[in-house]
PDB file of N, CA and C in Angstrom:
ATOM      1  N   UNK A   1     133.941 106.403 -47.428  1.00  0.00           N
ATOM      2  CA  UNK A   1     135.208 105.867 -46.997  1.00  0.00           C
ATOM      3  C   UNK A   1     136.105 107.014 -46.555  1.00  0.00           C
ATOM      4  N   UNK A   2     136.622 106.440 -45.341  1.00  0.00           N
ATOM      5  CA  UNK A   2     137.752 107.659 -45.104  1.00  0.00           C
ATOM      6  C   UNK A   2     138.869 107.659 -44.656  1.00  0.00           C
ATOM      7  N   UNK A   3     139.917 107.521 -45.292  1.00  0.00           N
ATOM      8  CA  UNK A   3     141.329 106.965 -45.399  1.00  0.00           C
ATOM      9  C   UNK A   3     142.212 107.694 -44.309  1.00  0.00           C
ATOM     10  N   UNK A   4     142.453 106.608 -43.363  1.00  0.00           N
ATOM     11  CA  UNK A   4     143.218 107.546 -42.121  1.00  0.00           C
ATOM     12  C   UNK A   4     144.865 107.857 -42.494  1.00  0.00           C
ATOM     13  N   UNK A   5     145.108 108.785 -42.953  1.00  0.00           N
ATOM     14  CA  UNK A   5     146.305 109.281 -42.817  1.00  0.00           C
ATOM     15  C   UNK A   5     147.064 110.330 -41.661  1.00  0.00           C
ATOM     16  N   UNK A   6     148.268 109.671 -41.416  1.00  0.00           N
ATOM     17  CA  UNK A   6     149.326 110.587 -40.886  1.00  0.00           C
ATOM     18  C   UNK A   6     149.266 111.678 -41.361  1.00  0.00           C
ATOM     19  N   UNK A   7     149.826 112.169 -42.171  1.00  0.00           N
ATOM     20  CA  UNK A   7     150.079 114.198 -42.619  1.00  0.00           C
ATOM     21  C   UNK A   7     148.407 114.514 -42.304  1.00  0.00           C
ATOM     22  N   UNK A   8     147.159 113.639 -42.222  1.00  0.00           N
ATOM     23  CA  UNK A   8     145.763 114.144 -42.278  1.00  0.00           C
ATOM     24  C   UNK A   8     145.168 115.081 -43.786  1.00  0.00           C
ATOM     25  N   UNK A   9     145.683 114.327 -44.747  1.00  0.00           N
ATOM     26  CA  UNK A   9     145.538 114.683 -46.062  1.00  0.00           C
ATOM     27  C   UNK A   9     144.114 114.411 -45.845  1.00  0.00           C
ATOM     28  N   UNK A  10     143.362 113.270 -45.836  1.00  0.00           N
ATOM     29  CA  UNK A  10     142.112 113.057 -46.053  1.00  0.00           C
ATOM     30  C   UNK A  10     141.282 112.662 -44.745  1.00  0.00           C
ATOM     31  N   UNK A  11     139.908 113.239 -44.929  1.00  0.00           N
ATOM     32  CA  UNK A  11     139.283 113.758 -43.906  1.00  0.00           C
ATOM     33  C   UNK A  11     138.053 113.768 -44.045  1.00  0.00           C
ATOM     34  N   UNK A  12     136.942 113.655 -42.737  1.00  0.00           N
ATOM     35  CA  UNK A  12     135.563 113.430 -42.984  1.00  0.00           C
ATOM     36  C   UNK A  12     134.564 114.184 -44.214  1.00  0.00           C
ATOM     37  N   UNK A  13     135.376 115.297 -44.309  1.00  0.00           N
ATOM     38  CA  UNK A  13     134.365 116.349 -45.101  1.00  0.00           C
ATOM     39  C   UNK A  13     134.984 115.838 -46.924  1.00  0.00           C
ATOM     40  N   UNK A  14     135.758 114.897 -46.648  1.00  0.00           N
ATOM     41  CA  UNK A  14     136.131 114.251 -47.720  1.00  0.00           C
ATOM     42  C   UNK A  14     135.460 112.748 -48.251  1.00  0.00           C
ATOM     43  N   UNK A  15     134.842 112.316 -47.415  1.00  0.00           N
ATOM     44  CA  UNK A  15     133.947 110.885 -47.016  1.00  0.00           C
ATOM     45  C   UNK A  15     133.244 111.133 -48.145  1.00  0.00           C
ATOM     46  N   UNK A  16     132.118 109.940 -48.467  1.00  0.00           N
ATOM     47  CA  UNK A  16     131.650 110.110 -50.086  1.00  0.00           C
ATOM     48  C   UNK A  16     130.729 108.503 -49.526  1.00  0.00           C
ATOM     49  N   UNK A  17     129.813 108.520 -49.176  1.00  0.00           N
ATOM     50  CA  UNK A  17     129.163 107.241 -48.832  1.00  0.00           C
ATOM     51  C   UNK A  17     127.891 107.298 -50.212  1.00  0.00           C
ATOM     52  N   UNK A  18     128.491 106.269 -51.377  1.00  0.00           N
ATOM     53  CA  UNK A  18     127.416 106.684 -51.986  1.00  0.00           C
ATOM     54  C   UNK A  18     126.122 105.233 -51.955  1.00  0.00           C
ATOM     55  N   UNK A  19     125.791 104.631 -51.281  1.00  0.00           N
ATOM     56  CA  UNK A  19     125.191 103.461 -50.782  1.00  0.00           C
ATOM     57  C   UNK A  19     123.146 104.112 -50.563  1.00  0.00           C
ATOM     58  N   UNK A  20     123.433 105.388 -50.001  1.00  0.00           N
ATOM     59  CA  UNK A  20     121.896 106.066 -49.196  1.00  0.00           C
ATOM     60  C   UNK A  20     121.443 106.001 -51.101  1.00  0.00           C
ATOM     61  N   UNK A  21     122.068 107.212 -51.323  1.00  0.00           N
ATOM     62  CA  UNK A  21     121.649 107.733 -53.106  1.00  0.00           C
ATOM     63  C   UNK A  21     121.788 106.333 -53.954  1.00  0.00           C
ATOM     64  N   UNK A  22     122.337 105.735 -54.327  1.00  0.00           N
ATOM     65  CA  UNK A  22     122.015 104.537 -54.719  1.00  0.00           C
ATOM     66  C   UNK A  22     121.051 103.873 -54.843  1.00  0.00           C
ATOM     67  N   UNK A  23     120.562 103.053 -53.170  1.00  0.00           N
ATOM     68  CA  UNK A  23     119.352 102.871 -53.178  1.00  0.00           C
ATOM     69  C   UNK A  23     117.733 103.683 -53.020  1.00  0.00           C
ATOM     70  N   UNK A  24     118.378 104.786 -53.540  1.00  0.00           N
ATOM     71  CA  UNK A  24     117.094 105.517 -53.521  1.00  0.00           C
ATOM     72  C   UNK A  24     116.935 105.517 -54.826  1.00  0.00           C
ATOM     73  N   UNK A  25     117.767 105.690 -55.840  1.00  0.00           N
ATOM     74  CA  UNK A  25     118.002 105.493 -56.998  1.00  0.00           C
ATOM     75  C   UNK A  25     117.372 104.252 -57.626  1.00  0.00           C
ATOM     76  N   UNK A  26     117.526 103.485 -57.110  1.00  0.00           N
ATOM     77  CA  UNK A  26     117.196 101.870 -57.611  1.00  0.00           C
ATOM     78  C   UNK A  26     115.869 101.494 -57.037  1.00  0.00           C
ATOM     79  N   UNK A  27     115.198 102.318 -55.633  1.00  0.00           N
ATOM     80  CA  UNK A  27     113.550 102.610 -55.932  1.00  0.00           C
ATOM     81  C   UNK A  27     112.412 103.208 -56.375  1.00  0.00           C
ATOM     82  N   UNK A  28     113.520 104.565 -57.108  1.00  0.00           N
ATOM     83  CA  UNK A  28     112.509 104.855 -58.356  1.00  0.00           C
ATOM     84  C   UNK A  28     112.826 104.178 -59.103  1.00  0.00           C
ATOM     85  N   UNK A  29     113.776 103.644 -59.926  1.00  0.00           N
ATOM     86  CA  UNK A  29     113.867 102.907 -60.687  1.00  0.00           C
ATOM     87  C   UNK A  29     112.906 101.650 -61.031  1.00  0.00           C
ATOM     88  N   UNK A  30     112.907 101.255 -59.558  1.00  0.00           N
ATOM     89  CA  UNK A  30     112.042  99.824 -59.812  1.00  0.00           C
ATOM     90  C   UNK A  30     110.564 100.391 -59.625  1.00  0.00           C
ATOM     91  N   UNK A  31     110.412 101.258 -59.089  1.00  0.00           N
ATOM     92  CA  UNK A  31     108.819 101.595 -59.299  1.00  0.00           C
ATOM     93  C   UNK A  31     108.278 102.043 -60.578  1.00  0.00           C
ATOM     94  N   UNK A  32     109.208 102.675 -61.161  1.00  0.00           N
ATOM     95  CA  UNK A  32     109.250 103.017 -62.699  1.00  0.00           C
ATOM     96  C   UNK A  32     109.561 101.810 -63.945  1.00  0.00           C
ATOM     97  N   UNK A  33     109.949 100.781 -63.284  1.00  0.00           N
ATOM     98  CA  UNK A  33     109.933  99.612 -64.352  1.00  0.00           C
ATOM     99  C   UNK A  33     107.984  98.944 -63.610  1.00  0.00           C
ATOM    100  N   UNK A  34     107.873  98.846 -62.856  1.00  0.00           N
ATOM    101  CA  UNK A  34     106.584  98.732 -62.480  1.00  0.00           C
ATOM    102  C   UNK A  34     105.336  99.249 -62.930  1.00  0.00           C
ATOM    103  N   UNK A  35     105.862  99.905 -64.144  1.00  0.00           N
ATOM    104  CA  UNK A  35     104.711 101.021 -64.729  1.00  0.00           C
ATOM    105  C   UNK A  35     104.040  99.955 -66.102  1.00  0.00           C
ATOM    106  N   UNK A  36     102.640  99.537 -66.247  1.00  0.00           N
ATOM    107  CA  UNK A  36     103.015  98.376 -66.847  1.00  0.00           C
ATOM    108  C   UNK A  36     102.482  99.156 -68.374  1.00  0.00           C
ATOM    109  N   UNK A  37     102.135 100.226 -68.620  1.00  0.00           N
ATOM    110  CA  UNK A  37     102.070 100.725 -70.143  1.00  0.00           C
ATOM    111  C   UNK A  37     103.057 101.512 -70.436  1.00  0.00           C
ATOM    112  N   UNK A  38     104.019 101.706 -71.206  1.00  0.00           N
ATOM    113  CA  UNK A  38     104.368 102.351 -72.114  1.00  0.00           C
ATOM    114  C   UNK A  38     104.514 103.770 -71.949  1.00  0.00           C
ATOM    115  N   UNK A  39     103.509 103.978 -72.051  1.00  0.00           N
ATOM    116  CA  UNK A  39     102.733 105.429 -73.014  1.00  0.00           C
ATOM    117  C   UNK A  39     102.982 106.153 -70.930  1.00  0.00           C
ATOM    118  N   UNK A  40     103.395 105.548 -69.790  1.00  0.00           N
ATOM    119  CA  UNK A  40     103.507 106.013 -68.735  1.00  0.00           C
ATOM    120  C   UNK A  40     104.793 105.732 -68.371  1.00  0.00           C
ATOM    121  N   UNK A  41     106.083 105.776 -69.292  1.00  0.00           N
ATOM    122  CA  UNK A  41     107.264 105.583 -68.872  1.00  0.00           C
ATOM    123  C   UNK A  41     107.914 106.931 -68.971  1.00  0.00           C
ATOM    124  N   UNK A  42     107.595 107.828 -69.770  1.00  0.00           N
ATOM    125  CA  UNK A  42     108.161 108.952 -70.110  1.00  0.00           C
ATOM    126  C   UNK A  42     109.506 109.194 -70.645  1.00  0.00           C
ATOM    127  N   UNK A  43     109.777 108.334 -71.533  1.00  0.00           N
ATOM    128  CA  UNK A  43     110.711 108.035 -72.595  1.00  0.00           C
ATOM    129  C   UNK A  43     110.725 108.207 -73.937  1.00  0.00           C
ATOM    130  N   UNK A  44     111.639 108.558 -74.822  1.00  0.00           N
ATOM    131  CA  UNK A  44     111.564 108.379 -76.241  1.00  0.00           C
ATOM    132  C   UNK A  44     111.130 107.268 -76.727  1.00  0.00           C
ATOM    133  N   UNK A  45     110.335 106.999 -78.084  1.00  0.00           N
ATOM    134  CA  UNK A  45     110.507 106.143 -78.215  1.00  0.00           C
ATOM    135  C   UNK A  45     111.134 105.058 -78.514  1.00  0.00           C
ATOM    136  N   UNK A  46     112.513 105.183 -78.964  1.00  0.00           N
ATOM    137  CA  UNK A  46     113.667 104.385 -78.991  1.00  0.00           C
ATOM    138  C   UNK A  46     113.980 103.498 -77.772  1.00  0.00           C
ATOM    139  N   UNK A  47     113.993 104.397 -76.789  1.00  0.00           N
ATOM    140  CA  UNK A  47     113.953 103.623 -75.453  1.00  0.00           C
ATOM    141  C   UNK A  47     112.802 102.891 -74.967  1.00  0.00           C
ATOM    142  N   UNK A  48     111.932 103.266 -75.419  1.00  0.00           N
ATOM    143  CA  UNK A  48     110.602 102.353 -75.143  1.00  0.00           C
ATOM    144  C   UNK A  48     110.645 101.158 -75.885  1.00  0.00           C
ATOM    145  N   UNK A  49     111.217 101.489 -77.044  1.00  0.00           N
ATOM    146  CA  UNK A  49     111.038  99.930 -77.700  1.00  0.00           C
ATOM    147  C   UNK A  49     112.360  99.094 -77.046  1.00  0.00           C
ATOM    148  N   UNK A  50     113.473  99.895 -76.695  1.00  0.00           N
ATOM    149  CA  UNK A  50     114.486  99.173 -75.730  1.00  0.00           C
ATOM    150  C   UNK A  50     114.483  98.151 -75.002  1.00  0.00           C
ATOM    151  N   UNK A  51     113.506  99.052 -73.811  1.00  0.00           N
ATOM    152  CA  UNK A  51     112.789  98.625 -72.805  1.00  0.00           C
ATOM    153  C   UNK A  51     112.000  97.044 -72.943  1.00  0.00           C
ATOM    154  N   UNK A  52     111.107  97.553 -73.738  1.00  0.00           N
ATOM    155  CA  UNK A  52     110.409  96.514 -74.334  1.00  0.00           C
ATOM    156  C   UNK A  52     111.131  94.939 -74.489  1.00  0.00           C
ATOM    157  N   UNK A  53     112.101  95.060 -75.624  1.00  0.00           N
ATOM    158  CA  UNK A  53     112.765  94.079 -76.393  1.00  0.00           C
ATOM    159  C   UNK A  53     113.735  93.368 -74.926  1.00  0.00           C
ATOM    160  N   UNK A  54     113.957  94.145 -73.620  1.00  0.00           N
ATOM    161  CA  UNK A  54     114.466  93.557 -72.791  1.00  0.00           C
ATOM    162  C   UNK A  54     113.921  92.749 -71.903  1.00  0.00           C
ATOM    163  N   UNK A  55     112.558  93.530 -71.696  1.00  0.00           N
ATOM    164  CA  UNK A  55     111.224  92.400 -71.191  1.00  0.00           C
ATOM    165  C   UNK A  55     110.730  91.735 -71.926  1.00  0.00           C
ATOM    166  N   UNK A  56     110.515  91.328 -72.679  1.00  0.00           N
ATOM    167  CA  UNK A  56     109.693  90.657 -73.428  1.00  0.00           C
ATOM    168  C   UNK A  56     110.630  89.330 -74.902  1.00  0.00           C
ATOM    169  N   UNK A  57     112.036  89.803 -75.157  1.00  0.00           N
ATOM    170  CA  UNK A  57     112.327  89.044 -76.120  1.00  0.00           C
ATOM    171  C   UNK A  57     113.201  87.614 -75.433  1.00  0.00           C
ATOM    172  N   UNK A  58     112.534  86.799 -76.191  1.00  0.00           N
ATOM    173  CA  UNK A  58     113.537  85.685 -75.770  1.00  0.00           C
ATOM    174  C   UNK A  58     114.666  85.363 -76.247  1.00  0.00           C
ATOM    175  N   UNK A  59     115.578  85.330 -75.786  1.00  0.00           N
ATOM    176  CA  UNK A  59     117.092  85.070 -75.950  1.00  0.00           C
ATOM    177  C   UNK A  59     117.528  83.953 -75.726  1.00  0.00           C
ATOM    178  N   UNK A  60     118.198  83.528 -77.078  1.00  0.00           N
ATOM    179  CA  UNK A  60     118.050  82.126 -77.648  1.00  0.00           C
ATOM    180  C   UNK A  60     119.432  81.800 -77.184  1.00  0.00           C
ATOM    181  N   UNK A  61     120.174  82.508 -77.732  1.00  0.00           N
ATOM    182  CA  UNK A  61     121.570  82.289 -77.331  1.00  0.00           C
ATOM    183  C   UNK A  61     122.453  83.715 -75.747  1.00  0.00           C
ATOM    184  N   UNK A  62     123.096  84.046 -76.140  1.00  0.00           N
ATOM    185  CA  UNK A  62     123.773  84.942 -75.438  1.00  0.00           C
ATOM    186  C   UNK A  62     122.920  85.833 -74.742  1.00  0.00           C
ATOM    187  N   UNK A  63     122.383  86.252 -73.380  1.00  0.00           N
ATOM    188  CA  UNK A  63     121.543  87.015 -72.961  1.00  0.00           C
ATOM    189  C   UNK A  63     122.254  87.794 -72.178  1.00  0.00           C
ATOM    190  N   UNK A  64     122.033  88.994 -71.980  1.00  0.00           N
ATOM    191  CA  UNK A  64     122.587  90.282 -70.963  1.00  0.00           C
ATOM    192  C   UNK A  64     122.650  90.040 -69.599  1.00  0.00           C
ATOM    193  N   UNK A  65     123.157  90.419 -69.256  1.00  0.00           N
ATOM    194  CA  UNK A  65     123.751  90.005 -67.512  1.00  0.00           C
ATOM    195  C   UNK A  65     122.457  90.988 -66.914  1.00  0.00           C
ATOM    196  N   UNK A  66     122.015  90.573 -65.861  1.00  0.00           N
ATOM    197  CA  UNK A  66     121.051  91.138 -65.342  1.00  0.00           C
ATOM    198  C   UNK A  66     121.219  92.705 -64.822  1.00  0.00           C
ATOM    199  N   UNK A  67     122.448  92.265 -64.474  1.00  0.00           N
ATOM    200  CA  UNK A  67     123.551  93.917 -63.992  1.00  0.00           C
ATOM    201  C   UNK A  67     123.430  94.868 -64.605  1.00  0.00           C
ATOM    202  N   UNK A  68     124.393  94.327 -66.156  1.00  0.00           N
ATOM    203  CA  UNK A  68     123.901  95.327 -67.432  1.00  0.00           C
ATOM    204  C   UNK A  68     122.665  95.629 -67.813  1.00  0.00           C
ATOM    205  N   UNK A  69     121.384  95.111 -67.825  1.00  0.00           N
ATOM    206  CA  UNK A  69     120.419  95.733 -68.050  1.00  0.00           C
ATOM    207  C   UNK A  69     119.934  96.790 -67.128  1.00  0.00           C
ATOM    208  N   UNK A  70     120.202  96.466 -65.955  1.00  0.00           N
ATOM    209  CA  UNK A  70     120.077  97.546 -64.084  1.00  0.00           C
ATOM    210  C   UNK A  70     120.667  98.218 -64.966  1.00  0.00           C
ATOM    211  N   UNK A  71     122.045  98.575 -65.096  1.00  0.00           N
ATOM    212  CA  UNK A  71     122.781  99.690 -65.795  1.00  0.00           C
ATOM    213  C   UNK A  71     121.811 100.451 -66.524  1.00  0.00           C
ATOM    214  N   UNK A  72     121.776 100.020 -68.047  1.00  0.00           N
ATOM    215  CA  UNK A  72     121.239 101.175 -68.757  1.00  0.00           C
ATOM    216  C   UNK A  72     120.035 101.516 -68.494  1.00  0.00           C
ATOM    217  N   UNK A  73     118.971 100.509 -67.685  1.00  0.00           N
ATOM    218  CA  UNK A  73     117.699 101.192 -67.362  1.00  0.00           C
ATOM    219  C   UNK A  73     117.585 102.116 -66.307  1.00  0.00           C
ATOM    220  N   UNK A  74     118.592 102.186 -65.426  1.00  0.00           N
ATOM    221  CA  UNK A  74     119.146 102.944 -64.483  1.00  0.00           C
ATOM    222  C   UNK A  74     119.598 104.122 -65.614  1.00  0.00           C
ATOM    223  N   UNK A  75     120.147 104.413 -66.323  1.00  0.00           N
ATOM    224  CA  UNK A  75     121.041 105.321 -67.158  1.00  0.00           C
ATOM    225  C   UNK A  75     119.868 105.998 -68.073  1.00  0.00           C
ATOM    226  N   UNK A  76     118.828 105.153 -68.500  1.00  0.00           N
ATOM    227  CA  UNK A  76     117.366 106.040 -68.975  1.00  0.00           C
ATOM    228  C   UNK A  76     116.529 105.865 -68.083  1.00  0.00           C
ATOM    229  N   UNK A  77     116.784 106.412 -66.573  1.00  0.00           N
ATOM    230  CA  UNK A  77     115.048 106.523 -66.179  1.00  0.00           C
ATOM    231  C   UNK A  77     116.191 107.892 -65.984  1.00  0.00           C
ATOM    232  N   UNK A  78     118.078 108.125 -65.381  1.00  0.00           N
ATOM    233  CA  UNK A  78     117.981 109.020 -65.582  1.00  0.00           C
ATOM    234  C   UNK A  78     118.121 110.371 -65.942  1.00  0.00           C
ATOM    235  N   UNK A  79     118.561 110.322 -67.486  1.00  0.00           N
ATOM    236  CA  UNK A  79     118.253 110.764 -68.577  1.00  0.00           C
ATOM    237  C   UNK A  79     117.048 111.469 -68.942  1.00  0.00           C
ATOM    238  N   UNK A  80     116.270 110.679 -68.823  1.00  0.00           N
ATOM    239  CA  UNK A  80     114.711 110.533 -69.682  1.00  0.00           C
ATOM    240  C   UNK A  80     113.315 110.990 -68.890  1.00  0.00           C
ATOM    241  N   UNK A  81     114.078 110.701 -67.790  1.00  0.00           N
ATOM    242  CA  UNK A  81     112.499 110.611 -66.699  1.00  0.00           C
ATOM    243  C   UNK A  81     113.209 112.072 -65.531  1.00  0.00           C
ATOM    244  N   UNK A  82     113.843 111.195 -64.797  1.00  0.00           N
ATOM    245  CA  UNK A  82     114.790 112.075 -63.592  1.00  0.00           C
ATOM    246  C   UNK A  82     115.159 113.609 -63.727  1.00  0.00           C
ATOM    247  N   UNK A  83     116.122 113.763 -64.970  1.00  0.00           N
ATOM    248  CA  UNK A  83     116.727 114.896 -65.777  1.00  0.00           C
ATOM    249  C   UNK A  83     114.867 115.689 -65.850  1.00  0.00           C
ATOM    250  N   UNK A  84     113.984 115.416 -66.458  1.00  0.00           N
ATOM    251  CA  UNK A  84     112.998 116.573 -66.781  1.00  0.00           C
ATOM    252  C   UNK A  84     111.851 116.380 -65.172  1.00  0.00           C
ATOM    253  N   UNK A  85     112.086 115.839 -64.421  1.00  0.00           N
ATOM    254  CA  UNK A  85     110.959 115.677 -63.400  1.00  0.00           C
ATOM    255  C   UNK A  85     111.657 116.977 -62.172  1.00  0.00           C
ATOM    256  N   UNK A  86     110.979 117.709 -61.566  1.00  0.00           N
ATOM    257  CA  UNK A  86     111.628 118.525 -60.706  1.00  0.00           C
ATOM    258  C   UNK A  86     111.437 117.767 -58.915  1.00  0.00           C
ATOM    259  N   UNK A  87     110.619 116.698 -59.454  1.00  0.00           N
ATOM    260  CA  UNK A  87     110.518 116.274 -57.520  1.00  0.00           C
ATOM    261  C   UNK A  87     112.129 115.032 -57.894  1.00  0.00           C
ATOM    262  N   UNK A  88     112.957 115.122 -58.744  1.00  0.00           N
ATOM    263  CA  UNK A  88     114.018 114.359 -58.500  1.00  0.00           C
ATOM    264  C   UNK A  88     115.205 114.912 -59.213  1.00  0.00           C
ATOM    265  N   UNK A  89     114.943 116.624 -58.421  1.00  0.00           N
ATOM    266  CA  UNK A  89     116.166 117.563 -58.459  1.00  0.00           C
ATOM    267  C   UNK A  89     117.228 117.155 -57.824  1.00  0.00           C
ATOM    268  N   UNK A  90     117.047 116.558 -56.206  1.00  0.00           N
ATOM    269  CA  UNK A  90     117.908 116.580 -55.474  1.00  0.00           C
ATOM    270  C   UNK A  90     118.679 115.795 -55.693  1.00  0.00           C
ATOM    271  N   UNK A  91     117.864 114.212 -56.799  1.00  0.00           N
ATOM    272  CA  UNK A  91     119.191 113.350 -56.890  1.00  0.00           C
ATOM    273  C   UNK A  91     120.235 114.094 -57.762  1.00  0.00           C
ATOM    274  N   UNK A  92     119.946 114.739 -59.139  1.00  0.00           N
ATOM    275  CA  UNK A  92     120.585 115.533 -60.000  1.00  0.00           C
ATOM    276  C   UNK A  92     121.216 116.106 -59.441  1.00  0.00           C
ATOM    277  N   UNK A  93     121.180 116.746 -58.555  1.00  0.00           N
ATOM    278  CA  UNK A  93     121.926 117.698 -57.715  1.00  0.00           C
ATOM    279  C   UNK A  93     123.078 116.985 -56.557  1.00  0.00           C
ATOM    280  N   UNK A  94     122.738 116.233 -56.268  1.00  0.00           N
ATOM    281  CA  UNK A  94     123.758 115.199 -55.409  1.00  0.00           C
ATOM    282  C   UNK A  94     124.750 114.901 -56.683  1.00  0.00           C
ATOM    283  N   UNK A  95     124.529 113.769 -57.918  1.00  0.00           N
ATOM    284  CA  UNK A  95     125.260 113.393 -58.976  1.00  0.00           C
ATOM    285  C   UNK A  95     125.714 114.742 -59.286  1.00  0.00           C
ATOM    286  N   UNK A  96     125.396 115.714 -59.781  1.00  0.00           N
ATOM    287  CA  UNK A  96     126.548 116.759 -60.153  1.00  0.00           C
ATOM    288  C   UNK A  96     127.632 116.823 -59.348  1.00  0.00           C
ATOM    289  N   UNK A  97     127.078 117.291 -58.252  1.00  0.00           N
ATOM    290  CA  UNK A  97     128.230 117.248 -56.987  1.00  0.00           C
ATOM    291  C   UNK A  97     129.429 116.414 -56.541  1.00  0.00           C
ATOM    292  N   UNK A  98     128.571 115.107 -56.638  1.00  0.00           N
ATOM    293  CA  UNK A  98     129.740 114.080 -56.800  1.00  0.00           C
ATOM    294  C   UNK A  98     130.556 114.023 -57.955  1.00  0.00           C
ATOM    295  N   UNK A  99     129.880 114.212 -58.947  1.00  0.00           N
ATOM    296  CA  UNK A  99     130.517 113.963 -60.064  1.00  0.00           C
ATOM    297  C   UNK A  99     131.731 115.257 -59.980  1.00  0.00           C
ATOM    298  N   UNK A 100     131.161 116.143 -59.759  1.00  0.00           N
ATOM    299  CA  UNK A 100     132.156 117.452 -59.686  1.00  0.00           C
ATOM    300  C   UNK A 100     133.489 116.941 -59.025  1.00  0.00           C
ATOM    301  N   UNK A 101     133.162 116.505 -57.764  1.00  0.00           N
ATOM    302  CA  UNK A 101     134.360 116.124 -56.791  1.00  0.00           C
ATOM    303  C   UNK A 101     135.385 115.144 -57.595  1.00  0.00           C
ATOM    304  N   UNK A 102     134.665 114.060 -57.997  1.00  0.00           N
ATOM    305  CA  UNK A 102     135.876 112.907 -58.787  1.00  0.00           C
ATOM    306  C   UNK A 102     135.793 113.071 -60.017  1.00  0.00           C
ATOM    307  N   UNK A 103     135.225 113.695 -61.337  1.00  0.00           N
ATOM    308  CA  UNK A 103     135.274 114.249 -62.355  1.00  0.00           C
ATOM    309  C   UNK A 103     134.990 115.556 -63.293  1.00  0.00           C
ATOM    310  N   UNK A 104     135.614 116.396 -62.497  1.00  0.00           N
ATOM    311  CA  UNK A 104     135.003 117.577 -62.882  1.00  0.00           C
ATOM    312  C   UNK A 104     135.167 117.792 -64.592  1.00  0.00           C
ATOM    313  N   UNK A 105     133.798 118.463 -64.830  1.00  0.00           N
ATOM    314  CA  UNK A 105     133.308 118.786 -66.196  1.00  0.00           C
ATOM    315  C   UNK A 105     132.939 117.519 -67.264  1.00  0.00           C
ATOM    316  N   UNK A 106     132.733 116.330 -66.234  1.00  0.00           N
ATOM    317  CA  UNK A 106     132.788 115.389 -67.157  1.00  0.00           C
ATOM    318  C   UNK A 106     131.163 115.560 -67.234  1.00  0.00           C
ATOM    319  N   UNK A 107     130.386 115.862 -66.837  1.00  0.00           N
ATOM    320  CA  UNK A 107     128.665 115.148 -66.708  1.00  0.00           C
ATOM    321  C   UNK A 107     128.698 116.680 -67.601  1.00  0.00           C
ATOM    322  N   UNK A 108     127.788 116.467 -68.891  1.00  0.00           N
ATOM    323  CA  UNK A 108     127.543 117.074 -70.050  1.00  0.00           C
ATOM    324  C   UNK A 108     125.901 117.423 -69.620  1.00  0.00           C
ATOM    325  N   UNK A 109     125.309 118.599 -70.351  1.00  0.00           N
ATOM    326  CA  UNK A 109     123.984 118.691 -70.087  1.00  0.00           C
ATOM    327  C   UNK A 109     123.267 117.499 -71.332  1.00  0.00           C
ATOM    328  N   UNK A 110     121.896 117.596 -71.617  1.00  0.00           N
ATOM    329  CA  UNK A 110     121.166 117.195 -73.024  1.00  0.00           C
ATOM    330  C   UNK A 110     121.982 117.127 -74.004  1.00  0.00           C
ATOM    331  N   UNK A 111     121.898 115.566 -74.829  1.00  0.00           N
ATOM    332  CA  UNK A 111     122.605 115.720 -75.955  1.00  0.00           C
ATOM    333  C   UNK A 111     121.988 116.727 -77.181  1.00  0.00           C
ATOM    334  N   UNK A 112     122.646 117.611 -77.706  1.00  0.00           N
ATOM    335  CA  UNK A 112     121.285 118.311 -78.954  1.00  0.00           C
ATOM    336  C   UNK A 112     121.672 117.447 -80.513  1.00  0.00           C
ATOM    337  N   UNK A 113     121.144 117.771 -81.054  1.00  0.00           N
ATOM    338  CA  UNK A 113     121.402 116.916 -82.330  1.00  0.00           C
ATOM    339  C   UNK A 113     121.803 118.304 -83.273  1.00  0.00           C
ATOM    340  N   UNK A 114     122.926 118.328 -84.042  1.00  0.00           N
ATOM    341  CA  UNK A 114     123.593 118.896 -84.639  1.00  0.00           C
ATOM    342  C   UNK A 114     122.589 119.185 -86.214  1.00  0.00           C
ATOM    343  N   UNK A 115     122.782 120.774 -86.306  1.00  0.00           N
ATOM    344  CA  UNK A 115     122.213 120.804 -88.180  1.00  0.00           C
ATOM    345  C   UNK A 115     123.024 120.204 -88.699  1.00  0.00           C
ATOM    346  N   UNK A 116     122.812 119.673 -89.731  1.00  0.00           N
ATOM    347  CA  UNK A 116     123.604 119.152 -90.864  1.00  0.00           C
ATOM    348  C   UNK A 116     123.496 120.429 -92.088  1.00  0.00           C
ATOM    349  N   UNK A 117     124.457 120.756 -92.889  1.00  0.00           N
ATOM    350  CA  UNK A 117     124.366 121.520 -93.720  1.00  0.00           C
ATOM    351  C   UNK A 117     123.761 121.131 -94.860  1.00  0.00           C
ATOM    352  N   UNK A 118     123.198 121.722 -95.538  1.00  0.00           N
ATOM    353  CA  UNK A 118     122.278 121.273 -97.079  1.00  0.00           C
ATOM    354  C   UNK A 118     121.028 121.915 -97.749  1.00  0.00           C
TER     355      UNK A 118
END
């Protein structure tokens, strides 16, 4: 988008079309939900059983919006998969960038898990 102003505050090299990365995003994604074992998702297992309980459980009452599930399986392929694969640097590298532009310092590396004292 690129907001035509008078003074020319904002400007092409300011444009931000994020629609291309998106759907490139959402075809690894779906080729990666296409993976039909497990043990070839390249996930923790927490998220595998996630995964799982979203395909497979029936929901009797209240079920997740289809959106929200896109969300977080979108949010662990990339985490989990994306983050350690090097042929999907460039998306990492686009999301920093953007992210830099409209939130700088917000995108954190790996969470580590803290010693506990004892």
């Amino acid at each position: 988008m690129v907001f035509e102003d008078e003074a020319g505050v904002s400007s092409e090299e300011q444009e931000y079309n994020p629609t291309p990365i998106i759907n490139e995003i959402r075809q690894h994604v779906a080729s990666w939900l296409g993976l039909p074992n497990p043990a070839d998702w390249g996930v923790t297992p927490a998220a595998a059983r996630l995964l799982m309980h979203w395909r497979h459980h029936h929901f009797e009452s209240i079920r997740p919006f289809f959106c929200q599930v896109e969300a977080v399986e979108t949010v662990i392929w990339l985490t989990e998969v994306a983050r350690r694969e090097r042929r999907y640097a460039r998306i990492w590298e686009h999301l920093k960038g953007a992210n830099e532009q409209a939130n700088p310092e917000l995108l954190r590396g790996p969470i580590r898990r803290r010693r506990t004292a004892g």
